[in-house]
N, C-alpha and C. Protein backbone atom coordinates (compact mmCIF):
# COMPACT_ATOMS: atom_id res chain seq x y z
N UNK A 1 -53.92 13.22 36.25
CA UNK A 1 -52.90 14.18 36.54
C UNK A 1 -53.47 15.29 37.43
N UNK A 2 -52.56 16.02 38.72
CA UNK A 2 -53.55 16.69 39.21
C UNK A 2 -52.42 18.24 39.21
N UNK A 3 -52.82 18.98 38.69
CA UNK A 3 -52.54 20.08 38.87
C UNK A 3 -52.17 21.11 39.99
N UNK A 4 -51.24 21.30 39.99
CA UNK A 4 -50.62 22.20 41.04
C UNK A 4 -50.60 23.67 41.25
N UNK A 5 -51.07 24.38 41.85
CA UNK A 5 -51.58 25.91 41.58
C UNK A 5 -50.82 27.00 42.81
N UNK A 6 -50.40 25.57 43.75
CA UNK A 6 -49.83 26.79 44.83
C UNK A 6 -47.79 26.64 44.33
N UNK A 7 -47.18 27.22 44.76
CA UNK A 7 -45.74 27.48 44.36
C UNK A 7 -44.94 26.59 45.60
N UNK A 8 -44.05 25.70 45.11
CA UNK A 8 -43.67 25.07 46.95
C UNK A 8 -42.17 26.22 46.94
N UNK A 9 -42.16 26.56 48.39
CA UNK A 9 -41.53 27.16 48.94
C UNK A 9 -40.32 26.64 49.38
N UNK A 10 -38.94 27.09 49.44
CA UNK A 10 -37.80 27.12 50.51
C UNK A 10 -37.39 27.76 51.21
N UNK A 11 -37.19 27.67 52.36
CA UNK A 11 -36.27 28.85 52.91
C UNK A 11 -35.00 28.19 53.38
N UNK A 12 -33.88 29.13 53.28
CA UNK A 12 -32.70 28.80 53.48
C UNK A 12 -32.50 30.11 54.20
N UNK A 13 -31.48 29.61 55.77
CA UNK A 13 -30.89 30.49 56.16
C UNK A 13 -28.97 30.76 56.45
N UNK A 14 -28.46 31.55 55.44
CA UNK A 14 -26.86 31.66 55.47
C UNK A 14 -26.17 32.20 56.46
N UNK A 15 -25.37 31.57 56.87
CA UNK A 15 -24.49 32.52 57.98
C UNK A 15 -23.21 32.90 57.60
N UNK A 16 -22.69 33.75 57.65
CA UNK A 16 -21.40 33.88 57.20
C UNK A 16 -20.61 34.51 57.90
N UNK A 17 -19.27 34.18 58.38
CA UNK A 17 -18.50 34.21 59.43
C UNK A 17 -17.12 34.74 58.75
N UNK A 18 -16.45 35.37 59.24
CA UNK A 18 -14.55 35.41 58.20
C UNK A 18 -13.99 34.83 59.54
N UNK A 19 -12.92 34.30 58.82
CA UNK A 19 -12.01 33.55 60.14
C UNK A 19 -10.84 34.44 59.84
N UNK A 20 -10.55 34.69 61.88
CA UNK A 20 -9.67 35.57 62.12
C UNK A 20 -8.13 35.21 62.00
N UNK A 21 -7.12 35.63 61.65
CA UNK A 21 -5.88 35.23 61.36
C UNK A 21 -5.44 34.33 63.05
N UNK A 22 -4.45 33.26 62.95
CA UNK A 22 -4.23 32.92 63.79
C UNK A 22 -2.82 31.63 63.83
N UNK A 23 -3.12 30.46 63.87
CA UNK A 23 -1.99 29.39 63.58
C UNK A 23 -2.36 28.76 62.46
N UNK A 24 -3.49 28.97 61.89
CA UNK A 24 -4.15 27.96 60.76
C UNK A 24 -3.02 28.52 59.51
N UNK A 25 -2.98 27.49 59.14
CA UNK A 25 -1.94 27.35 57.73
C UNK A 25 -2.88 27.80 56.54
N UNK A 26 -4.44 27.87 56.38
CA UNK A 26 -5.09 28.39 55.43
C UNK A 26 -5.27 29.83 55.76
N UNK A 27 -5.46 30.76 54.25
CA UNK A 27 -5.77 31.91 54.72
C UNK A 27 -7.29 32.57 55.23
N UNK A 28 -7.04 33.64 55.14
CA UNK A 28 -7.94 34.22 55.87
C UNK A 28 -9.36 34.30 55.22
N UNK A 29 -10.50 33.73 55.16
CA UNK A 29 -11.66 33.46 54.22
C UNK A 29 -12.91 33.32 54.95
N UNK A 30 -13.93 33.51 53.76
CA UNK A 30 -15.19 33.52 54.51
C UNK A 30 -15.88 31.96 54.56
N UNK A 31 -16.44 31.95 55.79
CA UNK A 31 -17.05 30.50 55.83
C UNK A 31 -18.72 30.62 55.96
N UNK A 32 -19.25 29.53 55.40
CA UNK A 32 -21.28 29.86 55.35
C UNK A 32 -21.12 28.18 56.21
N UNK A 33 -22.35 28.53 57.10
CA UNK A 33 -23.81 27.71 57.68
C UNK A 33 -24.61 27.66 57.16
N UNK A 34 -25.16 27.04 56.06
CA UNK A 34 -26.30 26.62 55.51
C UNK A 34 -27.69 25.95 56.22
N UNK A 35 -28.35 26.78 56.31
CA UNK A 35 -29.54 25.91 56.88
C UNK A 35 -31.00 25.87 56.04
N UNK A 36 -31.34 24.37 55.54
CA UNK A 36 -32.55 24.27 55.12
C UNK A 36 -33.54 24.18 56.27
N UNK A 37 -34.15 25.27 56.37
CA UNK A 37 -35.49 25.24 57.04
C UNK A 37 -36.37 24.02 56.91
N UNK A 38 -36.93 24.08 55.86
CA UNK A 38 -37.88 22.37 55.11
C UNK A 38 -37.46 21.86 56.01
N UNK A 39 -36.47 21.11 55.57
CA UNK A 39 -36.07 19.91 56.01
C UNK A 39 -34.54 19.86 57.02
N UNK A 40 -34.40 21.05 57.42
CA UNK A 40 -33.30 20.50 58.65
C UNK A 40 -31.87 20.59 58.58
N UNK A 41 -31.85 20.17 57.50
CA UNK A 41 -30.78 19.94 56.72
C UNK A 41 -29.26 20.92 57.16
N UNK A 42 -28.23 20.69 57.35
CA UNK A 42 -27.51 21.83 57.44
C UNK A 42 -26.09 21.56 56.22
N UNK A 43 -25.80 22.25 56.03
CA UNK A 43 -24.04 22.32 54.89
C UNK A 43 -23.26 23.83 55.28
N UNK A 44 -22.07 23.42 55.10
CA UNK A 44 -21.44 24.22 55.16
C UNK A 44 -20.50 24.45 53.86
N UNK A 45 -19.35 25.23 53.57
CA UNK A 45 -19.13 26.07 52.41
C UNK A 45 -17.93 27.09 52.98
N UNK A 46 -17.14 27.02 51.64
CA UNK A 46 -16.18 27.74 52.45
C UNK A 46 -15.60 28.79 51.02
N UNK A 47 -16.20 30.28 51.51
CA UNK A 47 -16.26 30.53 50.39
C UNK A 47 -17.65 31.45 50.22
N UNK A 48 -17.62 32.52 49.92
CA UNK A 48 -19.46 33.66 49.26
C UNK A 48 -19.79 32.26 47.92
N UNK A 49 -19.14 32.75 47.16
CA UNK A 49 -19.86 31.76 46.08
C UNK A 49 -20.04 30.18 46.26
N UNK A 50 -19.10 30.00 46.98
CA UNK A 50 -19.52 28.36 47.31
C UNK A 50 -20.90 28.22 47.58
N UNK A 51 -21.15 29.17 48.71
CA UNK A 51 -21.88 29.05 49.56
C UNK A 51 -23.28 29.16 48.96
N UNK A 52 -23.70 29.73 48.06
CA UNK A 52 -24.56 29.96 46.77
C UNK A 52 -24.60 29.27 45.64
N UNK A 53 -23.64 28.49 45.38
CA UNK A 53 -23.37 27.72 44.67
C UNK A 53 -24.48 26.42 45.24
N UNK A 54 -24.08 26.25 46.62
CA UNK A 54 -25.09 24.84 47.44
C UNK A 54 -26.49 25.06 47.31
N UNK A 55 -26.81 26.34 47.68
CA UNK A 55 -28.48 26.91 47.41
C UNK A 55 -27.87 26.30 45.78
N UNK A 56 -27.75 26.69 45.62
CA UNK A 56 -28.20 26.66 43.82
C UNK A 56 -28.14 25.09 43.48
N UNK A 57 -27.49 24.45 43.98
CA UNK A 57 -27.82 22.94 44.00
C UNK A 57 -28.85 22.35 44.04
N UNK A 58 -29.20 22.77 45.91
CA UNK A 58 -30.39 22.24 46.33
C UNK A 58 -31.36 22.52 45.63
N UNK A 59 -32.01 24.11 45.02
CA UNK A 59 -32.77 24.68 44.55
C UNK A 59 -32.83 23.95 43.15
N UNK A 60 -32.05 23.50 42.40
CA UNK A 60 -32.19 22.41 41.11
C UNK A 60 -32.47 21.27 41.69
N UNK A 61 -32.17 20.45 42.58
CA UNK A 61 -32.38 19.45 42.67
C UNK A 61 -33.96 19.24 43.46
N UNK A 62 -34.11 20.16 43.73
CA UNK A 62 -35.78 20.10 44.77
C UNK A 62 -36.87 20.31 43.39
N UNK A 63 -36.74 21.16 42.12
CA UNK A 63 -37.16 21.29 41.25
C UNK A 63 -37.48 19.98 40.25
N UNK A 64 -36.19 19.23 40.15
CA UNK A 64 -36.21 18.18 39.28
C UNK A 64 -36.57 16.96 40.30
N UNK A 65 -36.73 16.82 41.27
CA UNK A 65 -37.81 15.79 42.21
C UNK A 65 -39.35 16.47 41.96
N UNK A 66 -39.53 17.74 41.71
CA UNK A 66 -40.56 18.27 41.80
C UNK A 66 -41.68 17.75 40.51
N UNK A 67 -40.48 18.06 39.54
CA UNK A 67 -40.96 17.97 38.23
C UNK A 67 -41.29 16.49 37.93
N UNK A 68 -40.51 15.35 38.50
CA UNK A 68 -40.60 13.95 38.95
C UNK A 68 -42.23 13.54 39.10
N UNK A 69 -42.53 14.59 40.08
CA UNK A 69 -43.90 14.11 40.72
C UNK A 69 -44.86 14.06 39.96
């Protein structure tokens, strides 16, 4: 078994945009760009908490592959 001593890192970068009133039949709301740095990755989210909600996904699921190893 080999022991792990350094912490693995993520970075995630959010963008968050409000969409301006216009012909769209949905209302007026905030939208996120998700970007995993690591790995590239991009998601989007429609929605503040959604959008945190996905980090909070990824961030469990990178943990329990982690814990895997």
């Amino acid at each position: 078994m080999i022991a792990r001593t350094a912490t693995e890192s993520r970075t995630y970068v959010l963008r968050f945009s409000r969409e301006l009133p216009g012909d769209r039949a949905d209302p007026i709301g905030w939208r996120a760009r998700i970007s995993e740095v690591n790995t590239g990755r991009k998601f989007h989210a429609v929605g503040i908490d959604a959008a945190f909600h996905v980090v909070r996904s990824l961030l469990s699921a990178a943990s329990e592959k982690g814990a895997e190893d």
